[in-house]
C-alpha atoms as a PDB file:
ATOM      1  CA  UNK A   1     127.233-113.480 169.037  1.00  0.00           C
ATOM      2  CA  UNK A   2     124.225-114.847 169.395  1.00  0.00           C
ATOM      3  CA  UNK A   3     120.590-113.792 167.304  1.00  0.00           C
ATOM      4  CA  UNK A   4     118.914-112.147 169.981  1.00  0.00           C
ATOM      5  CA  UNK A   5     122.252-109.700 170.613  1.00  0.00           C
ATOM      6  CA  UNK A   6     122.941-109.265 166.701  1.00  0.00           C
ATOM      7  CA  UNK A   7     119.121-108.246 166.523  1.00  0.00           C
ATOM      8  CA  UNK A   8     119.307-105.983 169.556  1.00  0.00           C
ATOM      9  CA  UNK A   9     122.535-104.311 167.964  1.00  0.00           C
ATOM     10  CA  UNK A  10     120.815-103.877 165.000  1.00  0.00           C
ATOM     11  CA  UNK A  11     118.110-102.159 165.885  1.00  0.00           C
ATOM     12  CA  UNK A  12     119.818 -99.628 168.260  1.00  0.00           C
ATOM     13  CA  UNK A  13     121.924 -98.684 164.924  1.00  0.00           C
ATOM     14  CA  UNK A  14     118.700 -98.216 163.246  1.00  0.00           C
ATOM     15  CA  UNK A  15     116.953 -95.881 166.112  1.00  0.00           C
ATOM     16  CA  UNK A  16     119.978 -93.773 165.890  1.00  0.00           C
ATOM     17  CA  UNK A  17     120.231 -93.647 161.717  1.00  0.00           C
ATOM     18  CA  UNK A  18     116.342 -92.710 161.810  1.00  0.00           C
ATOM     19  CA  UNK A  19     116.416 -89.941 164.336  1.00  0.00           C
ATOM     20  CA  UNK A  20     119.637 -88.441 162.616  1.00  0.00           C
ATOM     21  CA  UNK A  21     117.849 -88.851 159.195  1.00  0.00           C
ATOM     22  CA  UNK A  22     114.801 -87.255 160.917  1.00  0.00           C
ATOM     23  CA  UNK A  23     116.547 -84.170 162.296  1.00  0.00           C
ATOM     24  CA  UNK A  24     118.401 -83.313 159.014  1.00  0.00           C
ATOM     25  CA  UNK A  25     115.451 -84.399 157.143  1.00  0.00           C
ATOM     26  CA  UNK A  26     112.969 -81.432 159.184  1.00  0.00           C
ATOM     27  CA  UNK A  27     116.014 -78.649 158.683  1.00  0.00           C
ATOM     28  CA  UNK A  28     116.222 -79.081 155.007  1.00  0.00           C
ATOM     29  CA  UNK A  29     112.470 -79.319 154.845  1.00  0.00           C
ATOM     30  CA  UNK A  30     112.305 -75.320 156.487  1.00  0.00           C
ATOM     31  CA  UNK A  31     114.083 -74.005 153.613  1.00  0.00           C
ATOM     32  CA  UNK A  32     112.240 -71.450 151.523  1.00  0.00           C
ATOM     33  CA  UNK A  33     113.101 -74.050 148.296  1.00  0.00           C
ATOM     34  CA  UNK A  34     113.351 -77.063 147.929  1.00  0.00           C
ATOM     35  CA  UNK A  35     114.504 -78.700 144.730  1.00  0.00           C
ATOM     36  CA  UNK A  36     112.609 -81.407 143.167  1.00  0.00           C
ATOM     37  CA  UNK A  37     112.870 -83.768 140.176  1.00  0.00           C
ATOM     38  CA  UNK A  38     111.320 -86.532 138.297  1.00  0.00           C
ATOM     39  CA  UNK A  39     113.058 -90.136 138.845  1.00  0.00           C
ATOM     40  CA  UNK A  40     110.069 -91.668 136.558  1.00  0.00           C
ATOM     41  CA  UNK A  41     106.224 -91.128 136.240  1.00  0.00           C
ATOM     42  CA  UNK A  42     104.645 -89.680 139.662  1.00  0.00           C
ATOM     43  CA  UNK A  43     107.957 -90.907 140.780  1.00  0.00           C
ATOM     44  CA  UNK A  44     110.024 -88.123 142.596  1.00  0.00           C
ATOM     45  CA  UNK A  45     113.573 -87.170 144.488  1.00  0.00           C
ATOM     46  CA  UNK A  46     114.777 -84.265 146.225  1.00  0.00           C
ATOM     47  CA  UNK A  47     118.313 -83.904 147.159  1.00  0.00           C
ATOM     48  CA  UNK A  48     117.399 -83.896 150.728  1.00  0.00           C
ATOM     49  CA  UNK A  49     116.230 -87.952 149.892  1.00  0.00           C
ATOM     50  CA  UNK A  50     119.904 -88.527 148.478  1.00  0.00           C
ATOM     51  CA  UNK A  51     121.256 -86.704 151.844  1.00  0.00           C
ATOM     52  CA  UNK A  52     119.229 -88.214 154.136  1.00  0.00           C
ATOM     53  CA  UNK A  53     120.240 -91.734 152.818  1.00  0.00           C
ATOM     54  CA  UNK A  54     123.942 -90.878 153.019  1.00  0.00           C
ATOM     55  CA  UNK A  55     123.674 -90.231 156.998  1.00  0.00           C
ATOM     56  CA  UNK A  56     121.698 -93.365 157.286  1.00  0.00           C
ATOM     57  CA  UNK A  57     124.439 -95.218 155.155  1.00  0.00           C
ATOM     58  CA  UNK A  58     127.032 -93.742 157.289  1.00  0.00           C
ATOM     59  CA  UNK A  59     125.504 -94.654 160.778  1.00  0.00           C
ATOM     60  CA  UNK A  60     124.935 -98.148 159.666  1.00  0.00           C
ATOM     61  CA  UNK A  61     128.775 -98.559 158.397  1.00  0.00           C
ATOM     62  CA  UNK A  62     129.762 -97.576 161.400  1.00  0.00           C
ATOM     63  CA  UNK A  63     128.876-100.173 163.349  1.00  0.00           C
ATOM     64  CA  UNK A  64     128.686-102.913 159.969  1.00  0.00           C
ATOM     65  CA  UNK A  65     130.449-102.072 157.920  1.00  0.00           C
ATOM     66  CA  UNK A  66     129.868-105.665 156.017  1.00  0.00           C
ATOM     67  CA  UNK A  67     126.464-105.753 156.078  1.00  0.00           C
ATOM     68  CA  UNK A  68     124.927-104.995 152.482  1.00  0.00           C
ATOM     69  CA  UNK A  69     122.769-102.062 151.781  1.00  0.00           C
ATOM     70  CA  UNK A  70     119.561-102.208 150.008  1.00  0.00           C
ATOM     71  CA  UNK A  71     118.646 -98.033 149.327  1.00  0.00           C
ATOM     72  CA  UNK A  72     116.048 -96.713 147.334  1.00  0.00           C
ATOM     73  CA  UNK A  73     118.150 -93.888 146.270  1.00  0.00           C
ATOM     74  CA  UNK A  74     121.863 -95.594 146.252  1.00  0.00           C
ATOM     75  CA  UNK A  75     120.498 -99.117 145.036  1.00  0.00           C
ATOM     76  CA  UNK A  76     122.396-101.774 146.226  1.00  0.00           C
ATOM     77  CA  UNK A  77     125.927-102.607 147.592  1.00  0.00           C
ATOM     78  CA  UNK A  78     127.479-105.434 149.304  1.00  0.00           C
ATOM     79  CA  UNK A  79     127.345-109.294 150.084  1.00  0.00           C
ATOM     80  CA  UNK A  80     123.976-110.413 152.161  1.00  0.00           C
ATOM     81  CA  UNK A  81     125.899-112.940 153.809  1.00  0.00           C
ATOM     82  CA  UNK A  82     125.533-110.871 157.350  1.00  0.00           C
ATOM     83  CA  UNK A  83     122.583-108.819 156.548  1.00  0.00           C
ATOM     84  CA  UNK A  84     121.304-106.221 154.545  1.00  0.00           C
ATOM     85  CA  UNK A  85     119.424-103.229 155.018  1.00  0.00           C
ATOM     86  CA  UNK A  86     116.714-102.162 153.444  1.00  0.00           C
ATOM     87  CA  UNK A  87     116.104 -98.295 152.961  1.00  0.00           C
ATOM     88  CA  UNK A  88     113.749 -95.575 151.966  1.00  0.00           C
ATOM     89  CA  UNK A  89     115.145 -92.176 153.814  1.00  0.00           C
ATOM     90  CA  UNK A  90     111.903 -89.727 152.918  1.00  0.00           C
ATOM     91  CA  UNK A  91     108.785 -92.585 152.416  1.00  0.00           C
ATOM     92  CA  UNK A  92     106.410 -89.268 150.940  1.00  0.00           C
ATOM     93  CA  UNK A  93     108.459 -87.728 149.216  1.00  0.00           C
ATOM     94  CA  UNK A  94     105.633 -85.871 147.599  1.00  0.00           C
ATOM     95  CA  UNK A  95     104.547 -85.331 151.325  1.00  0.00           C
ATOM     96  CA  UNK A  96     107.917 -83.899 152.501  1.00  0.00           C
ATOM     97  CA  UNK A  97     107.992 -80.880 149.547  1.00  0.00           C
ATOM     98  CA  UNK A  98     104.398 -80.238 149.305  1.00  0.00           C
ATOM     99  CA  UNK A  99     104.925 -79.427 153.491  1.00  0.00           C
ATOM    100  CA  UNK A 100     102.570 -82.270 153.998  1.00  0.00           C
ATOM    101  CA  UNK A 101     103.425 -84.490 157.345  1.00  0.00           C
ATOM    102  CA  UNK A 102     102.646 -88.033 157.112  1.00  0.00           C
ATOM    103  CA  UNK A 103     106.226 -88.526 155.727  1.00  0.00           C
ATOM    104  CA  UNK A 104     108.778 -91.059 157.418  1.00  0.00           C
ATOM    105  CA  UNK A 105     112.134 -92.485 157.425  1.00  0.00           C
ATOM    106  CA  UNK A 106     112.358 -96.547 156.775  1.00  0.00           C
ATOM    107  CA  UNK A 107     114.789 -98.325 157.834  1.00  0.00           C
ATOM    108  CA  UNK A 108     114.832-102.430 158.470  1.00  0.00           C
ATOM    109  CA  UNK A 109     117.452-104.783 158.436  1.00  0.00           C
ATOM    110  CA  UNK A 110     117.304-108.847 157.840  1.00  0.00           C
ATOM    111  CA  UNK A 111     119.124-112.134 157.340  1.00  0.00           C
ATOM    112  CA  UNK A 112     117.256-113.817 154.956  1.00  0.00           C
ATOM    113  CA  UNK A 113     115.289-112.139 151.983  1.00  0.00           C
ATOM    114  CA  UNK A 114     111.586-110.678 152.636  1.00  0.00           C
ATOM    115  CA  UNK A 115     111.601-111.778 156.429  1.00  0.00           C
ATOM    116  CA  UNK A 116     112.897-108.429 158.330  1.00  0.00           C
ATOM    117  CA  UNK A 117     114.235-109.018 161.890  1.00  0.00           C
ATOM    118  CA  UNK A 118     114.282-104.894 162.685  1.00  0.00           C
ATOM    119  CA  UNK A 119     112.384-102.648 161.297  1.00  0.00           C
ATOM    120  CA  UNK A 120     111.948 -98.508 162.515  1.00  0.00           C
ATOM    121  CA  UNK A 121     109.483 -96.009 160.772  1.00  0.00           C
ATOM    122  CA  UNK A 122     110.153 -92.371 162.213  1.00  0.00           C
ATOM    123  CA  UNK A 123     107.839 -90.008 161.251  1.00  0.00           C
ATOM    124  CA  UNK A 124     109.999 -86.614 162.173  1.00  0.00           C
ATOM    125  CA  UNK A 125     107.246 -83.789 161.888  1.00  0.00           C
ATOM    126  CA  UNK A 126     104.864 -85.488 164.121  1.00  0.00           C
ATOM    127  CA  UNK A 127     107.299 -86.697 166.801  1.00  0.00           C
ATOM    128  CA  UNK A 128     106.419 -90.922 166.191  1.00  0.00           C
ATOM    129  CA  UNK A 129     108.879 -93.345 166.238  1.00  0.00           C
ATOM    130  CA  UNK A 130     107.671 -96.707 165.479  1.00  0.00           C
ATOM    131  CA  UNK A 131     110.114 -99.903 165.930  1.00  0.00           C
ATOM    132  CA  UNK A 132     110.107-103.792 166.262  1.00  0.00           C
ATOM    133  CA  UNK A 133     112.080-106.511 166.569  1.00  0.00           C
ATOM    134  CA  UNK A 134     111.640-110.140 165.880  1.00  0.00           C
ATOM    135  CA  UNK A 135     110.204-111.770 168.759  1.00  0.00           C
ATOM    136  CA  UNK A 136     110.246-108.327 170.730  1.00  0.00           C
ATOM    137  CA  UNK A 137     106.612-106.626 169.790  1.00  0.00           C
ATOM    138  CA  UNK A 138     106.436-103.632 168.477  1.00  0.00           C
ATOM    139  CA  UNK A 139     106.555 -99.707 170.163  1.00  0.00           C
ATOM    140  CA  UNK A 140     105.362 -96.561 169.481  1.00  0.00           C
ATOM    141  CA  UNK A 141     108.133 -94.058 171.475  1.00  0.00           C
ATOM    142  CA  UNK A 142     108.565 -96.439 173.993  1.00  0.00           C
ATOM    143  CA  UNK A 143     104.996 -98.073 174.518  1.00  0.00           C
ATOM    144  CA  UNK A 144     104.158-101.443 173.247  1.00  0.00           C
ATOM    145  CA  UNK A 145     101.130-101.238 170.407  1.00  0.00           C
ATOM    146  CA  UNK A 146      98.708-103.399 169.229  1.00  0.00           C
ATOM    147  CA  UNK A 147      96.520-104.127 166.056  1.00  0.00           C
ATOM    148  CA  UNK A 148      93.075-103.074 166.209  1.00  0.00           C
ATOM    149  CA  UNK A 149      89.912-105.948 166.913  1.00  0.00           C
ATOM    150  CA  UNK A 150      88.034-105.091 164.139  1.00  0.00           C
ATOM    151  CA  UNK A 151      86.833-108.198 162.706  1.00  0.00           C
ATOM    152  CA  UNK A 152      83.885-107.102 160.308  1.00  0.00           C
ATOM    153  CA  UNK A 153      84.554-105.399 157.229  1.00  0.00           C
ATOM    154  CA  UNK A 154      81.671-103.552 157.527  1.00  0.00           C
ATOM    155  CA  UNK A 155      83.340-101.556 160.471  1.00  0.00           C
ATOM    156  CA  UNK A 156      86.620-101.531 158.884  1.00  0.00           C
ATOM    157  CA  UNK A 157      89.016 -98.445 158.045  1.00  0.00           C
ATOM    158  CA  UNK A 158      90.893 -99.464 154.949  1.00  0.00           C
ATOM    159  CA  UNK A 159      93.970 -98.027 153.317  1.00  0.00           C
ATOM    160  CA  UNK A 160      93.694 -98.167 149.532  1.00  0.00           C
ATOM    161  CA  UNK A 161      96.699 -96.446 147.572  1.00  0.00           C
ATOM    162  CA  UNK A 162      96.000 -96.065 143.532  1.00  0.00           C
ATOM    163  CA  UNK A 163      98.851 -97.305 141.428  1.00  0.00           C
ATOM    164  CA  UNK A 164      99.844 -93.733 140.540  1.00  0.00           C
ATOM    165  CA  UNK A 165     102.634 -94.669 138.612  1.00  0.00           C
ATOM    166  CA  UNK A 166     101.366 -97.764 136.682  1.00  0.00           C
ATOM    167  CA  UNK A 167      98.145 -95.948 135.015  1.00  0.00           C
ATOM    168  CA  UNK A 168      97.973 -99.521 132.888  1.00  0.00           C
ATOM    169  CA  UNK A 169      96.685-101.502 136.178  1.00  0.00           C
ATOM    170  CA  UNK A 170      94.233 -98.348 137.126  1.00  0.00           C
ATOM    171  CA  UNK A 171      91.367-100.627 135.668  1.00  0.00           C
ATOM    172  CA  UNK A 172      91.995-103.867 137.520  1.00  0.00           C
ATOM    173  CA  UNK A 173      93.020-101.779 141.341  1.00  0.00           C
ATOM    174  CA  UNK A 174      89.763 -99.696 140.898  1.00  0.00           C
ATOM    175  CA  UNK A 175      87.674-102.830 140.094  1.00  0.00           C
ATOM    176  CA  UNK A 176      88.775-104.179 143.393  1.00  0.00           C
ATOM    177  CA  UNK A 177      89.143-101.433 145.223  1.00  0.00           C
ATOM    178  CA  UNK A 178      85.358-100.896 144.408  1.00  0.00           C
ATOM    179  CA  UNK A 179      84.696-104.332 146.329  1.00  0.00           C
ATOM    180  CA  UNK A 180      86.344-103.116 149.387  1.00  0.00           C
ATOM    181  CA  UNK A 181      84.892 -99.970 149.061  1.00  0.00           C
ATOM    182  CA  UNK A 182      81.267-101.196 149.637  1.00  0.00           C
ATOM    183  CA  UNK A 183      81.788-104.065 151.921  1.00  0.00           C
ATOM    184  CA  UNK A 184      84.298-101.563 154.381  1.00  0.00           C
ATOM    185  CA  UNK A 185      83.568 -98.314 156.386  1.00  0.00           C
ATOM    186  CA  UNK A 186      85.676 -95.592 154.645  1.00  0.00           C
ATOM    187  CA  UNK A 187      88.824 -95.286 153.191  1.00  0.00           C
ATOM    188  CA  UNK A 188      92.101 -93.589 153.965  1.00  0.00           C
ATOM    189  CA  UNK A 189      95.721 -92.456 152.496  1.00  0.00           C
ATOM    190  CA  UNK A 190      98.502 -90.965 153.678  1.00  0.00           C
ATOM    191  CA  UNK A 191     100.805 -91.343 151.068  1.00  0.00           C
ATOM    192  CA  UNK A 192     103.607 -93.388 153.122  1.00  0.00           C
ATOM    193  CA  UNK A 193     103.308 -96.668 153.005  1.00  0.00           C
ATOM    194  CA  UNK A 194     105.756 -97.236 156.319  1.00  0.00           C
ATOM    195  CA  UNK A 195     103.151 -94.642 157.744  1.00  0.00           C
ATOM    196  CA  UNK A 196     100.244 -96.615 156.725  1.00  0.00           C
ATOM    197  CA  UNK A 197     101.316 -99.730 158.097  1.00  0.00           C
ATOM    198  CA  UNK A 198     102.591 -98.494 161.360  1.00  0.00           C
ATOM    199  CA  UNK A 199      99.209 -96.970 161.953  1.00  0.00           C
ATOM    200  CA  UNK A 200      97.696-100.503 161.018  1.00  0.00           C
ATOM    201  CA  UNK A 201     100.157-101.753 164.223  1.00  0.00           C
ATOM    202  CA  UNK A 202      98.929 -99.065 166.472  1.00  0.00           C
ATOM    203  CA  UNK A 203      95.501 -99.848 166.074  1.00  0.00           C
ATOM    204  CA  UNK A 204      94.455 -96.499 163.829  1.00  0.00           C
ATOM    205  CA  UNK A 205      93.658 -99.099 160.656  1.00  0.00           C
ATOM    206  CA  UNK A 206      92.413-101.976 160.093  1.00  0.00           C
ATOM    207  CA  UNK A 207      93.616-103.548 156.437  1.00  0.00           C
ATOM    208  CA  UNK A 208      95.783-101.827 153.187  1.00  0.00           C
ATOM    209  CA  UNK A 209      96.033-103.168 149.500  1.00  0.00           C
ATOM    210  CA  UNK A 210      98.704-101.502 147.180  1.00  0.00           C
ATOM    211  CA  UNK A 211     100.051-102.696 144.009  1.00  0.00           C
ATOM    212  CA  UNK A 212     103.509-101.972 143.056  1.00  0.00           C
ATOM    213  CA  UNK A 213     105.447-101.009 145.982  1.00  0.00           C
ATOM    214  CA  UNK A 214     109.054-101.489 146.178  1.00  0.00           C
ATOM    215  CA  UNK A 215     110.337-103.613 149.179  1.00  0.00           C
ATOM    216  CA  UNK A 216     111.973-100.208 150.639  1.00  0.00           C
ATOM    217  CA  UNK A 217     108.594 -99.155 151.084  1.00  0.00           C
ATOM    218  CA  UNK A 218     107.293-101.313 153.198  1.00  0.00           C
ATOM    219  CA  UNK A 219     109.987-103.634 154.860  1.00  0.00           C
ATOM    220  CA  UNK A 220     110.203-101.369 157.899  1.00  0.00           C
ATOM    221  CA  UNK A 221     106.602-101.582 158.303  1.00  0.00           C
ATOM    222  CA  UNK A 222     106.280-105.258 157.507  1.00  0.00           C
ATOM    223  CA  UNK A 223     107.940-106.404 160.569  1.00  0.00           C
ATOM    224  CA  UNK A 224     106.007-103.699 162.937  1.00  0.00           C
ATOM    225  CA  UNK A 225     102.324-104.850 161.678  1.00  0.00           C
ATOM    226  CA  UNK A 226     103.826-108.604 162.346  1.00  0.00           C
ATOM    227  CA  UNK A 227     105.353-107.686 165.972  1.00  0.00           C
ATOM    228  CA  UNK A 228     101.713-105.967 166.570  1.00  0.00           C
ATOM    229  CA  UNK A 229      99.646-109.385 165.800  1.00  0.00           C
ATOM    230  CA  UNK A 230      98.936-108.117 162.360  1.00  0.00           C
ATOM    231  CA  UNK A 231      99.458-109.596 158.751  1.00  0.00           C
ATOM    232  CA  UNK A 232     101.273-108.892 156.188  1.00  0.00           C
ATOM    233  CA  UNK A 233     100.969-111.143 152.196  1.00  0.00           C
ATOM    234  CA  UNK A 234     101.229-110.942 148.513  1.00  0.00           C
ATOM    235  CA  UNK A 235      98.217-109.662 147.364  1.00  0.00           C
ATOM    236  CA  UNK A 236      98.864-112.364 144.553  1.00  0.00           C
ATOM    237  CA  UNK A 237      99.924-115.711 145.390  1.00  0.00           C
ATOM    238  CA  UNK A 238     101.341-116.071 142.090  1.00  0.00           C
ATOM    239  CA  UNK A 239     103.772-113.207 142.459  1.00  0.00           C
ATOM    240  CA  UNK A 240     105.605-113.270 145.599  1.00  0.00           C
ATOM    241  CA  UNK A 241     107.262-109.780 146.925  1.00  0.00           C
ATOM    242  CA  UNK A 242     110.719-108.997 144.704  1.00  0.00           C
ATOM    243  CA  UNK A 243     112.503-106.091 145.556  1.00  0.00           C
ATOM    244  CA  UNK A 244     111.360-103.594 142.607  1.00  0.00           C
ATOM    245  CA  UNK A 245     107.715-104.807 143.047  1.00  0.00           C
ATOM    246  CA  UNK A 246     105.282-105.481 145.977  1.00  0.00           C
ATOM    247  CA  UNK A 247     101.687-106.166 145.529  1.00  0.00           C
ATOM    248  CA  UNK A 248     100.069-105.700 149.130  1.00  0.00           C
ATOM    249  CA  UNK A 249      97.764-106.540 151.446  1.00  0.00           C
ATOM    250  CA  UNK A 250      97.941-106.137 155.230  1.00  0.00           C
ATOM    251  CA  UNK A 251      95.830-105.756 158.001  1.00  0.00           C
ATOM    252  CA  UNK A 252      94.993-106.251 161.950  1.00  0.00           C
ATOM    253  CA  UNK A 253      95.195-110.238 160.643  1.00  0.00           C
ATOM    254  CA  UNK A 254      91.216-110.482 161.798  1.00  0.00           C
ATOM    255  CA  UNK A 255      90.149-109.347 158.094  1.00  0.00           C
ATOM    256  CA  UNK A 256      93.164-110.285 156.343  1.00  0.00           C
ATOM    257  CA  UNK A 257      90.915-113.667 154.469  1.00  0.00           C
ATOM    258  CA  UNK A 258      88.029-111.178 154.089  1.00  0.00           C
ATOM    259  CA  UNK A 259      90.699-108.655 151.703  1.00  0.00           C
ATOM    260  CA  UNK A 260      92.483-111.254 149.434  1.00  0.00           C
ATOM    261  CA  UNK A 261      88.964-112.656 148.917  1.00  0.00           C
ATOM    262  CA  UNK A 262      88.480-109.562 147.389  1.00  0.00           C
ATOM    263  CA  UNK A 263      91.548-108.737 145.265  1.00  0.00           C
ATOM    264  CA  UNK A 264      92.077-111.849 143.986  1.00  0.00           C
ATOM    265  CA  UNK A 265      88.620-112.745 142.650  1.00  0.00           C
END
């Protein structure tokens, strides 16, 4: 099978996971409780997180059944040799039990480590459903999106996310984010990281810095900002993206210089 038919496969598995994931995810969400609890600081999980992840898991083993699984709530199973996926089923979770909705499903799949070949953000209570492929562009329910051509900070709408659950760094982010702050025009969060950098894609923002992600966060969306003409990088060139940490900073590609200037000095 050739690339182009294994990437096409692919991402047809991961439209389906994401809108089964999204229709469970919106039932459980109209239940008079939801139970929550505390994985680590700020850090939280719901059992409807732990569901949602199983139908995704199931969907994908349907169809490959060797392809490794990379899951924010199941961890990680299986031999990368013919892919692996990379999960977060509820990117908000805060979002999804306060009733907020700029919550999403993730899902992106790739062959080689930090370079995702599909990626699909589905944000269920607004109707969105965000996808790319490699080499294929990337679509908002069906139509073909775009970065924004802001190319002056001064104009720029910037997503910057405090590291909420490493106080210790609250210092050096605010210090930078102060930089931004005064050279951009106003500043936004949403509190989903795949939601933040689809919008980037679509043209709604311009550029987003983040420290501490984990690659479930943001693979998904990595590969839609791309597919868009947008950029994604390590906000420190020292400390490339790992799976348990991501320090980020994206944008429409036009400011991208402008941002690391900024972070990094």
């Amino acid at each position: 099978m050739t690339e182009k038919n294994l990437i096409a496969q692919h991402l047809e598995t991961a439209l389906k996971a994401a809108k089964l994931a999204g229709a469970y995810i919106l039932e459980e969400g109209s239940k008079d409780h939801i139970a929550v609890r505390s994985k680590h600081t700020n850090d939280f999980v719901t059992d409807t997180d732990k569901g949602a992840e199983e139908r995704i898991i199931s969907v994908i083993k349907e169809s490959f059944p060797n392809d490794a699984i990379f899951g924010e709530e199941t961890g990680k199973e299986g031999n990368q040799k013919t892919g692996r996926w990379i999960i977060d089923p509820i990117d908000g979770t805060t979002n999804f039990f306060r009733s907020l909705p700029n919550y999403t499903v993730s899902i992106a799949w790739e062959l080689e480590p930090f370079k995702p070949l599909v990626g699909v953000v589905y944000n269920p209570r607004q109707g969105e459903l965000f996808w790319a492929s490699k080499g294929k562009g990337s679509f908002l329910n069906g139509k073909a999106i775009s970065v924004s051509s802001v190319s002056h900070m001064e104009r720029a709408l910037l997503v910057c996310v405090p590291p909420h659950r490493r106080h210790d760094l609250a210092e050096q982010y605010f210090a930078r984010a102060k930089q931004l702050f005064l050279s951009c025009s106003d500043f936004r969060s949403y509190g989903s990281c795949a939601l933040e950098l689809s919008y980037i894609a679509a043209g709604r923002l311009d550029g987003y810095y983040e420290l501490c992600l984990g690659y479930y966060d943001m693979a998904a969306g990595m590969l839609i900002v791309q597919e868009a003409g947008g950029m994604v990088e390590s906000a420190d060139p020292a400390r490339p993206f790992e799976d348990t940490r991501c320090d980020l900073v994206a944008s429409n590609g036009l400011i991208q210089h402008q941002i690391l200037h900024m972070v990094q000095s």
